[in-house]
Protein backbone atom coordinates (compact mmCIF):
# COMPACT_ATOMS: atom_id res chain seq x y z
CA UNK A 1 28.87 45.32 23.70
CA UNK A 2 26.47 42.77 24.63
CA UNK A 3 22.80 42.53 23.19
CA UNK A 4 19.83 43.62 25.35
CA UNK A 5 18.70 39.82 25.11
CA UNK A 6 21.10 37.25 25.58
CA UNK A 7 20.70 33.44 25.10
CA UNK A 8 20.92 31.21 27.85
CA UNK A 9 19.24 27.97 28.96
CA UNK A 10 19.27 27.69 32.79
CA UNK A 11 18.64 24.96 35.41
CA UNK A 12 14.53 25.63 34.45
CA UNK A 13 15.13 24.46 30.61
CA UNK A 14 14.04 28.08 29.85
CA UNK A 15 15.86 29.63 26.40
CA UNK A 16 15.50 33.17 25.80
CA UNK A 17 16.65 32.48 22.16
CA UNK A 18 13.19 30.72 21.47
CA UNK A 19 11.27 33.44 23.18
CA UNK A 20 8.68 34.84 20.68
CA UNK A 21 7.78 38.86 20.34
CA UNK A 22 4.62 38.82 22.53
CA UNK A 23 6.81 36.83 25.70
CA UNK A 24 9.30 39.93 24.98
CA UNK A 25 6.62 43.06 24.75
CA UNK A 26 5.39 41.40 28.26
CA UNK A 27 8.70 42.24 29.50
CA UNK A 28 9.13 45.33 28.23
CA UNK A 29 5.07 46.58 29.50
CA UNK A 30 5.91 44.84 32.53
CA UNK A 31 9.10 46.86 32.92
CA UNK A 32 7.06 49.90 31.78
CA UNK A 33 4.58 49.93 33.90
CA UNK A 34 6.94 49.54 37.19
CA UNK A 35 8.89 52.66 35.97
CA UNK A 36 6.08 54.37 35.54
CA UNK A 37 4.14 53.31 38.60
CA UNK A 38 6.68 53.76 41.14
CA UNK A 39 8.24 56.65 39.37
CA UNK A 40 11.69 54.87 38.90
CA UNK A 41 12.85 55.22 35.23
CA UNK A 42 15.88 52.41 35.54
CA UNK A 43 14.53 48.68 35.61
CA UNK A 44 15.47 45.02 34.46
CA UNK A 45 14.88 41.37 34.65
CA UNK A 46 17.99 39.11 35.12
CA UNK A 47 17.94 35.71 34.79
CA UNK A 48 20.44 33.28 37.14
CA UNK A 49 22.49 30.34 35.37
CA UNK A 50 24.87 28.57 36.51
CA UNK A 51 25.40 31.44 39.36
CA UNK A 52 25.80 33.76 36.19
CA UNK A 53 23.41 36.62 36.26
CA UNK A 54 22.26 37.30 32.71
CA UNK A 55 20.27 40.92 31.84
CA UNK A 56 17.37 39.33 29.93
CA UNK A 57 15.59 43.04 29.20
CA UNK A 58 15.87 46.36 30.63
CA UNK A 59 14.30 49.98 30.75
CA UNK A 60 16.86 52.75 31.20
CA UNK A 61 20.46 52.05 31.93
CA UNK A 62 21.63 52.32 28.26
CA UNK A 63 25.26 51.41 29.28
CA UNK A 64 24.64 48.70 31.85
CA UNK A 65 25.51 45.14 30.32
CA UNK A 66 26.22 43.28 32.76
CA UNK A 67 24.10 43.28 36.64
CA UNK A 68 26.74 42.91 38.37
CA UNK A 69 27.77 46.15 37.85
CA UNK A 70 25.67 47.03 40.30
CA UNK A 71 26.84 47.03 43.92
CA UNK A 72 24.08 46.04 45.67
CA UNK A 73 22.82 43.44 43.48
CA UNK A 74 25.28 41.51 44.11
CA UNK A 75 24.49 41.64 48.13
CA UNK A 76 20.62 40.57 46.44
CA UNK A 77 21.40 37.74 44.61
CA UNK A 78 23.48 36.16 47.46
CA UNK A 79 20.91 36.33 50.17
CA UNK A 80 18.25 35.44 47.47
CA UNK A 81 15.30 37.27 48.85
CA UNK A 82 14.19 40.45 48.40
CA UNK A 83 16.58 43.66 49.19
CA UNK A 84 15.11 47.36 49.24
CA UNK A 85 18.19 50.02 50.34
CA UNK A 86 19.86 52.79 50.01
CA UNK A 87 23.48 52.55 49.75
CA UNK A 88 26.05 54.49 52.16
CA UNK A 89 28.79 53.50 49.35
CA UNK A 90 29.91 57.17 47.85
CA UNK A 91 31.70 54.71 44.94
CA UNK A 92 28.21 53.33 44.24
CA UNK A 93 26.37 54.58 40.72
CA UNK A 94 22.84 53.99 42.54
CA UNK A 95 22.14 54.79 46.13
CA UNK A 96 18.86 53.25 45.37
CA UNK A 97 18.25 49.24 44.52
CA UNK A 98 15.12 47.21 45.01
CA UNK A 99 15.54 43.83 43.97
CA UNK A 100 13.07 40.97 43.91
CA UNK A 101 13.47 37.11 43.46
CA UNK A 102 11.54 35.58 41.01
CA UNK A 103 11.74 31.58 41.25
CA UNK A 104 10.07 28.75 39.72
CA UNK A 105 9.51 25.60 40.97
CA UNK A 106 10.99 26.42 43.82
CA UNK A 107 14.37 27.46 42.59
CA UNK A 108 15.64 31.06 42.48
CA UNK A 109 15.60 31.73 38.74
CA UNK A 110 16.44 35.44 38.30
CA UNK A 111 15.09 39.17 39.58
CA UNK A 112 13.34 41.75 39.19
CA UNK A 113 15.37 44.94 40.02
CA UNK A 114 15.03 48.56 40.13
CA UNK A 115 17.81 51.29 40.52
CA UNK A 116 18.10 55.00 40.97
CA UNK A 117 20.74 57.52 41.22
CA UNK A 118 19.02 59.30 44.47
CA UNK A 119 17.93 57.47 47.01
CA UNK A 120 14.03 56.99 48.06
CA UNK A 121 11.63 54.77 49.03
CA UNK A 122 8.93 52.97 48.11
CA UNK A 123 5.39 52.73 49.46
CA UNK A 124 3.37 49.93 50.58
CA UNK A 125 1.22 50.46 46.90
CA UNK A 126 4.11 50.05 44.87
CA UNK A 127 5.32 46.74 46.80
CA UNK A 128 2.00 45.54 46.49
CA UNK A 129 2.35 46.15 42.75
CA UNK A 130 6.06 44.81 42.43
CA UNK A 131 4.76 41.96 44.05
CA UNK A 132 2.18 41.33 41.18
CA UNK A 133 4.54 42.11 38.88
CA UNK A 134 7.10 39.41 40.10
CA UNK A 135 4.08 36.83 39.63
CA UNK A 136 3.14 37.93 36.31
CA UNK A 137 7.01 37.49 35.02
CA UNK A 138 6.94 34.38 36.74
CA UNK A 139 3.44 33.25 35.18
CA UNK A 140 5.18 34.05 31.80
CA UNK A 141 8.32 32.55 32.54
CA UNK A 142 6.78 29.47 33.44
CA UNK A 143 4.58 29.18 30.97
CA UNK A 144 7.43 29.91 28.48
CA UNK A 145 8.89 26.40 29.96
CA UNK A 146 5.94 24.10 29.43
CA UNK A 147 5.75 25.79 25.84
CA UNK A 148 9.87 25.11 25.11
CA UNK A 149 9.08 21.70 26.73
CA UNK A 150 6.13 20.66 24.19
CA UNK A 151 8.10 22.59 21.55
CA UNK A 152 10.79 19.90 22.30
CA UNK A 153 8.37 16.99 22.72
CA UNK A 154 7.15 17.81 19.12
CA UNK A 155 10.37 18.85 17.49
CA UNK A 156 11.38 15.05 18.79
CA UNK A 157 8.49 13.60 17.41
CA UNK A 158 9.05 15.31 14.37
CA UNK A 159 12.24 13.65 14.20
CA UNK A 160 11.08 10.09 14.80
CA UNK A 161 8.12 11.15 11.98
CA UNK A 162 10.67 11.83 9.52
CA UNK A 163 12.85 8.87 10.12
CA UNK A 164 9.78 6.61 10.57
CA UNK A 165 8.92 8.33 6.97
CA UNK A 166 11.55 7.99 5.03
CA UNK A 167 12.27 4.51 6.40
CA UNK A 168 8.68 3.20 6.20
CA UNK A 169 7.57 0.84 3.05
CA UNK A 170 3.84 3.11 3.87
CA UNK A 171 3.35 5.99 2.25
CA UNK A 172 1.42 8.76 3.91
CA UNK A 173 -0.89 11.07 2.22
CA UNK A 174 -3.66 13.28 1.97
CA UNK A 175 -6.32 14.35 -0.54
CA UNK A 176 -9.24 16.94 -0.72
CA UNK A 177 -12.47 15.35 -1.29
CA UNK A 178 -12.17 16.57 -4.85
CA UNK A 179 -8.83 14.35 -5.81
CA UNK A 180 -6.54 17.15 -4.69
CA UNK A 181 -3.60 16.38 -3.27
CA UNK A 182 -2.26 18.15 0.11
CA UNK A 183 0.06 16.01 1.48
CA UNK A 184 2.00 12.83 0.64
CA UNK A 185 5.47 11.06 2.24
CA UNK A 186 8.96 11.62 0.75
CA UNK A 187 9.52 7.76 0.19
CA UNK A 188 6.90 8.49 -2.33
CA UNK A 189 9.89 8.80 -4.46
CA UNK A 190 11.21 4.97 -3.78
CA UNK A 191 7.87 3.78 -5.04
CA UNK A 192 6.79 6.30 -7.86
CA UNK A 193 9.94 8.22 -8.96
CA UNK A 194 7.51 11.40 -8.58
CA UNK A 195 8.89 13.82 -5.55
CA UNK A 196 6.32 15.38 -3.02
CA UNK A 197 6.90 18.60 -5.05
CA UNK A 198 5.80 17.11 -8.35
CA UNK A 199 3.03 15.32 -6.84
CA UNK A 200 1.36 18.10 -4.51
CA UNK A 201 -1.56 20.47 -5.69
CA UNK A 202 -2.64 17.56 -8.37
CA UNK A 203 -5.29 15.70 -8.71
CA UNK A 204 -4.44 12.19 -7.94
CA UNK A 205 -6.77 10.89 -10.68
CA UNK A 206 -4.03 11.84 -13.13
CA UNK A 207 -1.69 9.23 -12.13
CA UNK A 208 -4.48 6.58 -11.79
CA UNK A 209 -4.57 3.83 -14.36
CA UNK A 210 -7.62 4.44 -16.69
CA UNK A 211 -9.12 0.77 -15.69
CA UNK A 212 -8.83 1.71 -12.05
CA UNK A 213 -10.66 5.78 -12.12
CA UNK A 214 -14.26 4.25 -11.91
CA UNK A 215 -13.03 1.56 -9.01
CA UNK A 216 -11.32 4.23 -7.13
CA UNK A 217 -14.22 7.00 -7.14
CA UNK A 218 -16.35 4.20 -5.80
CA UNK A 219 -13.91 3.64 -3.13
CA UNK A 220 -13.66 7.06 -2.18
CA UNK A 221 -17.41 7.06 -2.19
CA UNK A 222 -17.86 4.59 -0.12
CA UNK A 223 -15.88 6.39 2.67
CA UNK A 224 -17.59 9.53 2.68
CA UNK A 225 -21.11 6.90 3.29
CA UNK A 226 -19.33 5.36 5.77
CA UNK A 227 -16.79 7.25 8.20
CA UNK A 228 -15.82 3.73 9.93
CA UNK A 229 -15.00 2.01 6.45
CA UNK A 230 -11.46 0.25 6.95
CA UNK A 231 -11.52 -1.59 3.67
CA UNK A 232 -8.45 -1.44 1.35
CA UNK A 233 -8.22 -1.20 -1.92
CA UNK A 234 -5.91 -1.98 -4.82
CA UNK A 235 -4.99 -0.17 -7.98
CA UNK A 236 -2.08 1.15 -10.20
CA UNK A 237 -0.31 4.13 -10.22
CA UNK A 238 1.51 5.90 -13.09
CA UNK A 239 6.00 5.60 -12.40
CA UNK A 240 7.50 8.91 -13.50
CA UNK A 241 9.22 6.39 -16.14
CA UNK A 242 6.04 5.65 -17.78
CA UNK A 243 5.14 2.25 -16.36
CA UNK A 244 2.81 1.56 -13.57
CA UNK A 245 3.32 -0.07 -10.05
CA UNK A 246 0.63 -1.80 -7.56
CA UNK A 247 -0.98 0.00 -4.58
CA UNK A 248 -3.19 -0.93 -1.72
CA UNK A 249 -4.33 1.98 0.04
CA UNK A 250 -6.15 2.42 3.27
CA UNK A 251 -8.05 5.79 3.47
CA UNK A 252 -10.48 7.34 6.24
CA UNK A 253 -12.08 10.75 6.50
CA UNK A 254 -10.05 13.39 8.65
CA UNK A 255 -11.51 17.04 9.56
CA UNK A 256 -9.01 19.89 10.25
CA UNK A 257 -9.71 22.93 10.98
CA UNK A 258 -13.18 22.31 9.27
CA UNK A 259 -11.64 21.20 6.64
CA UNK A 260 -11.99 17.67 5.41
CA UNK A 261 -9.41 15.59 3.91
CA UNK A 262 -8.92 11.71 3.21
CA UNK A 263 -5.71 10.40 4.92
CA UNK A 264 -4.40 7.34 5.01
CA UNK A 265 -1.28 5.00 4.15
CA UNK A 266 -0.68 3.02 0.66
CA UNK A 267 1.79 0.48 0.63
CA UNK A 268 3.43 -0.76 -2.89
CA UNK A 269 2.35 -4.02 -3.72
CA UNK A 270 4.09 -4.69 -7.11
CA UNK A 271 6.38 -7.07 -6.22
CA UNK A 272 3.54 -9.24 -4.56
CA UNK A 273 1.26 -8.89 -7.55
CA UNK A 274 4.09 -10.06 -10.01
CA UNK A 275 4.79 -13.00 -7.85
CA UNK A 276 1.27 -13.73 -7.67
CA UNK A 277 0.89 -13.73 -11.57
CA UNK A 278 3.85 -15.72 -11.96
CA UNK A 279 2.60 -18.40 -9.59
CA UNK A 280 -0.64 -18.40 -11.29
CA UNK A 281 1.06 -18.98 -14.75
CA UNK A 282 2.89 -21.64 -13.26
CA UNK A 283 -0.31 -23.50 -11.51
CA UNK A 284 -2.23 -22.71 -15.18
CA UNK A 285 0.82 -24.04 -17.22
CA UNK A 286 0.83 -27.16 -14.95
CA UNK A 287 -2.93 -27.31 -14.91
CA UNK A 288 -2.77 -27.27 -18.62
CA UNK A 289 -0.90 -30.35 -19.21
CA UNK A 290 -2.73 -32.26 -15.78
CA UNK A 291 -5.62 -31.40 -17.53
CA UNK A 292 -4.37 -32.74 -21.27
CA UNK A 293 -3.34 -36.40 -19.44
CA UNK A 294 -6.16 -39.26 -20.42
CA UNK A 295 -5.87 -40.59 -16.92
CA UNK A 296 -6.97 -39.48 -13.43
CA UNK A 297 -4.93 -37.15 -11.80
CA UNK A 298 -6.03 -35.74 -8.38
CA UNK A 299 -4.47 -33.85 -5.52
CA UNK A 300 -5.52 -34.28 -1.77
CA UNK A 301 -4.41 -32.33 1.30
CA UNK A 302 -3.41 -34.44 4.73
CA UNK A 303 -6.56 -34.43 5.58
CA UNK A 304 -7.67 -36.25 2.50
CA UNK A 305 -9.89 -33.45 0.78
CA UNK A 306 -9.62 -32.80 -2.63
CA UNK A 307 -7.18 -30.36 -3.79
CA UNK A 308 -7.56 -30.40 -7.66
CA UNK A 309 -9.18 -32.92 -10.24
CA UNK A 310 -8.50 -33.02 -13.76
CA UNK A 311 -11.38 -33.79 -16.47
CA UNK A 312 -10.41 -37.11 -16.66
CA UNK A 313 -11.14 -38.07 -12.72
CA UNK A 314 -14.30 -36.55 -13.49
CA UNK A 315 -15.98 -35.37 -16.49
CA UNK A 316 -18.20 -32.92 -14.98
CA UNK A 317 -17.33 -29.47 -14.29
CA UNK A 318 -20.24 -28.71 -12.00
CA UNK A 319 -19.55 -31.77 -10.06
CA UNK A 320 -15.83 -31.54 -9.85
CA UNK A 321 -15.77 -27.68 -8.73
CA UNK A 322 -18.46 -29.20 -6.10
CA UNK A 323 -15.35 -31.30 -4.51
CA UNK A 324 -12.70 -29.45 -3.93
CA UNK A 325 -12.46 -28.99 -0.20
CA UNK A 326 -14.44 -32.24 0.12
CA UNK A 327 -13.90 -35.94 0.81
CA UNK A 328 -15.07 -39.09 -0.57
CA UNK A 329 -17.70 -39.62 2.18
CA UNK A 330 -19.12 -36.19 1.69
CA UNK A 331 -18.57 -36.99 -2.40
CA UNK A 332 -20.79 -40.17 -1.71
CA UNK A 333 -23.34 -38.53 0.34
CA UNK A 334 -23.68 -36.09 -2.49
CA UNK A 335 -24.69 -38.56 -5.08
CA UNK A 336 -26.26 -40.75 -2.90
CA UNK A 337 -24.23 -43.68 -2.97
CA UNK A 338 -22.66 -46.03 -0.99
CA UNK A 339 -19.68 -45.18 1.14
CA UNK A 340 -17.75 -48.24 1.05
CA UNK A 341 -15.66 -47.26 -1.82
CA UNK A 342 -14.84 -44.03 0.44
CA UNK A 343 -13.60 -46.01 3.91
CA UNK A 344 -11.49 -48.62 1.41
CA UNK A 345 -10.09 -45.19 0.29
CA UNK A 346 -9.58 -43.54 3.36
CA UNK A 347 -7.87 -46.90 4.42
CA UNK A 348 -4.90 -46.79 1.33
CA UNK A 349 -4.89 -43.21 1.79
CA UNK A 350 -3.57 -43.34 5.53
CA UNK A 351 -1.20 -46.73 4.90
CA UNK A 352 0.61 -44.47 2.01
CA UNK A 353 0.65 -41.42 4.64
CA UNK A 354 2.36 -43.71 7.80
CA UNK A 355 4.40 -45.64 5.20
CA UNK A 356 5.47 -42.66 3.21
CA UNK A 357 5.58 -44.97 0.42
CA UNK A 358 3.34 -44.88 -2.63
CA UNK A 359 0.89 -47.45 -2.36
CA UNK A 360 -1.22 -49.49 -5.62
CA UNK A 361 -4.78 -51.51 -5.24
CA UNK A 362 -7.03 -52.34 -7.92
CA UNK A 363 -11.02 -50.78 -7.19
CA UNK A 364 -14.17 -52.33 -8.56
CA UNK A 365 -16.74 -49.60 -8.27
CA UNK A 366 -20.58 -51.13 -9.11
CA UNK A 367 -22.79 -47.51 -10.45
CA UNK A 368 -26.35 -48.70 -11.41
CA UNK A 369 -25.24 -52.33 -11.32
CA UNK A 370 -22.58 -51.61 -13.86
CA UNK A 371 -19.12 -52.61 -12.83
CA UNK A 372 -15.70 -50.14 -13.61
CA UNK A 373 -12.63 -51.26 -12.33
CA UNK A 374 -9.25 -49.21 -11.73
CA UNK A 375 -5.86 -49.19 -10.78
CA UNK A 376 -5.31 -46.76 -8.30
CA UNK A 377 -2.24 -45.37 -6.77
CA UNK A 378 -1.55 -43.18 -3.74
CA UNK A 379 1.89 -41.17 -4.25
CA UNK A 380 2.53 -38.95 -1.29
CA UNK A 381 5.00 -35.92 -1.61
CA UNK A 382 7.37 -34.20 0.77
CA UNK A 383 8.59 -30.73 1.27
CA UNK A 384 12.64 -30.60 1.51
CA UNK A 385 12.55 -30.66 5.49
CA UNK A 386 10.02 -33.55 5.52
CA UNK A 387 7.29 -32.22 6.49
CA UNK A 388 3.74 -33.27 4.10
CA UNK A 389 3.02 -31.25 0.97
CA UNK A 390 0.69 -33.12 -1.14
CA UNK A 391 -0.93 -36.68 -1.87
CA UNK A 392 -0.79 -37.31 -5.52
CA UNK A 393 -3.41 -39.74 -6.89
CA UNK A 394 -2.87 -41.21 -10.23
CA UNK A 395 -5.95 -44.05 -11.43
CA UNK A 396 -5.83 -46.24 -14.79
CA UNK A 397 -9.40 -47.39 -15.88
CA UNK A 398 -9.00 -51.12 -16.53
CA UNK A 399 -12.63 -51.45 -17.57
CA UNK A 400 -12.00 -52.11 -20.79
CA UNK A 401 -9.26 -54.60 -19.99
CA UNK A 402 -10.92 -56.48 -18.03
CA UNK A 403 -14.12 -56.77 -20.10
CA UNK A 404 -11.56 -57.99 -22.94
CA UNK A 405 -10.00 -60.48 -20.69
CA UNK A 406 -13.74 -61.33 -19.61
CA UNK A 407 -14.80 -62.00 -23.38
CA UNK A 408 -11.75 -63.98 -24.34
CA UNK A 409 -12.58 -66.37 -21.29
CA UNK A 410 -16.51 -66.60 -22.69
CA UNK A 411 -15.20 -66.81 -26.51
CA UNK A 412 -12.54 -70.03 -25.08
CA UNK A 413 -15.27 -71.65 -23.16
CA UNK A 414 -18.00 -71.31 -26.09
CA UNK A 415 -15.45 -72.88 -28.44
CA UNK A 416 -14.95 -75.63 -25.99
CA UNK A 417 -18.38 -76.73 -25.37
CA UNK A 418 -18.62 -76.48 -28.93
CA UNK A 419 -15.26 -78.91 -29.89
CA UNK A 420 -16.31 -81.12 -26.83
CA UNK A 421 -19.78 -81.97 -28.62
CA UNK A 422 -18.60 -82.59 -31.36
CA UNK A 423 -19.24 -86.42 -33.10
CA UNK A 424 -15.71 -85.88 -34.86
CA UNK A 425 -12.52 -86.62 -32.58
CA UNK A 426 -10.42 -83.66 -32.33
CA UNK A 427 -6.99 -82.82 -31.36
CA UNK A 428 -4.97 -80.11 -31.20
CA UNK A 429 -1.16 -80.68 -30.97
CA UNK A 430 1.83 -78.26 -29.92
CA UNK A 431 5.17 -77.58 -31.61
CA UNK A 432 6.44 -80.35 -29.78
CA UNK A 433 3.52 -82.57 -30.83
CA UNK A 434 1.94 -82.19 -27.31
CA UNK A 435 -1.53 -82.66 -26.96
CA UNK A 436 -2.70 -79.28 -25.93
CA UNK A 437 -6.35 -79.76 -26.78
CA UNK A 438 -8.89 -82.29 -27.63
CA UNK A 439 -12.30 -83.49 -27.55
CA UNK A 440 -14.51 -86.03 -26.10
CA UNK A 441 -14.83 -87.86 -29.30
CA UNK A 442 -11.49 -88.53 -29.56
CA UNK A 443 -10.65 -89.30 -25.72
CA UNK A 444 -13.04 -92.57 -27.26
CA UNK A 445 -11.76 -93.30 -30.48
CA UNK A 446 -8.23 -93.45 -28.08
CA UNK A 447 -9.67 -95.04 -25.22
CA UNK A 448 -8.28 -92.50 -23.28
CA UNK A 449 -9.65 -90.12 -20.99
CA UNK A 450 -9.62 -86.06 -21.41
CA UNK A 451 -7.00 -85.79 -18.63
CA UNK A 452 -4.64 -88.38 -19.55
């Protein structure tokens, strides 16, 4: 025997498998009421699919299964409109039947029918009710479509949700205002170890690291003082193996139900943060020995702005965190000095940048009428495809060099004023007996002059 409710999903998308209890107690009041009204104790709804007539509930008629048992419903169903009679047929079971279409959308979708062993008839009342009746099933029956519809809209979403979840590098959550967590993703587990089980019903503080509670609650505050807060923030979170990974975590206040709840998305950060701190180590462990060299050593983007200075290019720190991002014009402007030194710059600068060669001068540089002098070089540097990376500037002070050349040349000519007025003739000869020096005194005594 067949069930009293069958499944079926007709041209409508309507499923009698979803239906819930109150769609079926409808039916059966609905079915209820007609018997009673009209004084006919045999009634049912049948539903068409596929030009198969399916009993969807019934009053009376224990044994029917099937509609099309019925003579005279079959006569209904073809002409699709409605069909009161009493049947002539002494085979038939029912000399009464009473059928009504019900449709939706326009398209017959089933019946309301009543039988009865005797025939009768019925009165302009109890069409007048059928009739309301027919609408009502109809109502419900359409309303039962939108609902499977947006049932199947969000059982489709739900889908693409999960997916989306368990694919995403975000991990969704939600906390009480207190710390308590409600909610949180299933790829929780690629990032944490911890499963959604282990995790919900906690307080979230407990896998916080202790140096990031205080920064957190602050965070958190700040939210609930401001509803349109989109900051992120960044802190660690406890691995179910004992170590802890990087999180940046975007929250925002969410009310449901009168309840409110922080939501939001974290991503995990750790590999980022690790890179960062090696690249740091590496800039600090170059740093370090740029920093240890005696010479200058400075670093300029294309642009020629300073990129990074060690203490040797100059000695203040004030003054050499003042330049980075700066030029030598805005350097000179800053102390107040003259900018020639920065356009004879800017010139070897820009011939080492179009020749892609490094490129060597000597500067004089005259600070409070004291002279310096250096030996500069521009070294530009290329990334693997060719494109411009960095201008290296290395500078040798020659100061000292040069004011030792300059006192050797004062020191020769002193001695030479000195031997040339001298009353005593004077030479100096060579390994190969040469004159290589002599005096006025003895240009006479020679009869010679100095030159020959």
């Amino acid at each position: 025997m067949r069930p009293t409710i069958l499944p079926f999903y007709n041209k409508n998308t309507i499923n009698t498998s979803f239906f819930d209890d109150v769609i079926l107690q409808e039916f059966e009041s609905t079915l209820l009421f007609i018997s009673e009204t009209c004084g006919i104790s045999d009634a049912f709804i049948a539903v068409d699919k596929d030009n198969i007539h399916v009993l969807l509930h019934k009053v009376g008629l224990s044994l029917l299964q099937d509609p099309d048992e019925i003579i005279l419903f079959n006569e209904f169903v073809q002409k699709k409109e409605a069909l009161i009679c009493n049947s002539t047929n002494p085979e038939a079971t029912h000399r009464f039947f009473a059928g009504f279409p019900i449709t939706i959308a326009g398209f017959f979708s089933g019946s309301l029918c009543m039988v009865d062993k005797n025939a009768r008839e019925l009165s302009a009342i109890d069409l007048k009710i059928i009739k309301q009746c027919v609408s009502k099933i109809e109502s419900l029956l359409k309303l039962e479509q939108k609902k499977q519809a947006l049932d199947a809209v969000q059982k489709n979403n739900r889908e693409k949700f999960r997916v989306f979840e368990q694919n995403s590098n975000e991990i969704l959550y939600q906390i009480s205002l207190e710390g308590t967590i409600t909610y949180v993703s299933s790829n929780l587990t690629n990032s944490v170890g911890y499963n959604a089980v282990e995790i919900i019903g906690k307080n979230c503080f407990k896998f916080l690291h202790q140096d990031d509670i205080v920064n957190c609650k602050k965070y958190l505050n700040t939210i609930e003082l401001n509803t349109k807060n989109n900051q992120s923030h960044i802190y660690r979170s406890l691995h179910k193996n004992g170590h802890y990974v990087w999180h940046s975590v975007r929250l925002q206040l969410f009310n449901n139900n009168g309840k409110t709840h922080y939501i939001g998305n974290c991503t995990d950060i750790t590999a980022f943060i690790e890179t960062e701190q090696k690249l740091k180590e590496q800039k600090d462990f170059y740093e370090t020995i740029f920093n240890s060299i005696p010479t200058d050593v400075v670093a300029f983007d294309s642009n020629h702005r300073y990129q990074f200075l060690n203490p040797a290019a100059i000695k203040n720190d004030q003054l050499r965190a003042f330049i980075i991002g700066k030029d030598d014009f805005e350097y000179a402007a800053y102390r107040n000095r003259n900018p020639s030194f920065a356009i004879e710059r800017r010139q070897k600068f820009m011939k080492a940048l179009r020749t892609r060669k490094p490129y060597t001068w000597e500067e004089t540089l005259i600070i409070d009428d004291t002279a310096t002098y250096h030996r500069r070089t521009f070294t530009p540097v290329y990334h693997p495809d060719g494109s411009f990376n960095v201008m290296i500037g290395f500078s040798i002070d020659l100061t000292d060099s040069k004011k030792a050349q300059q006192d050797i040349l004062k020191s020769r000519q002193f001695l030479k004023n000195v031997i040339n007025n001298t009353a005593v003739g004077l030479l100096v000869q060579g390994s190969q007996s040469e004159i290589i020096e002599n005096n006025a005194a003895a240009c006479k005594m020679l009869g010679l002059t100095q030159n020959q």
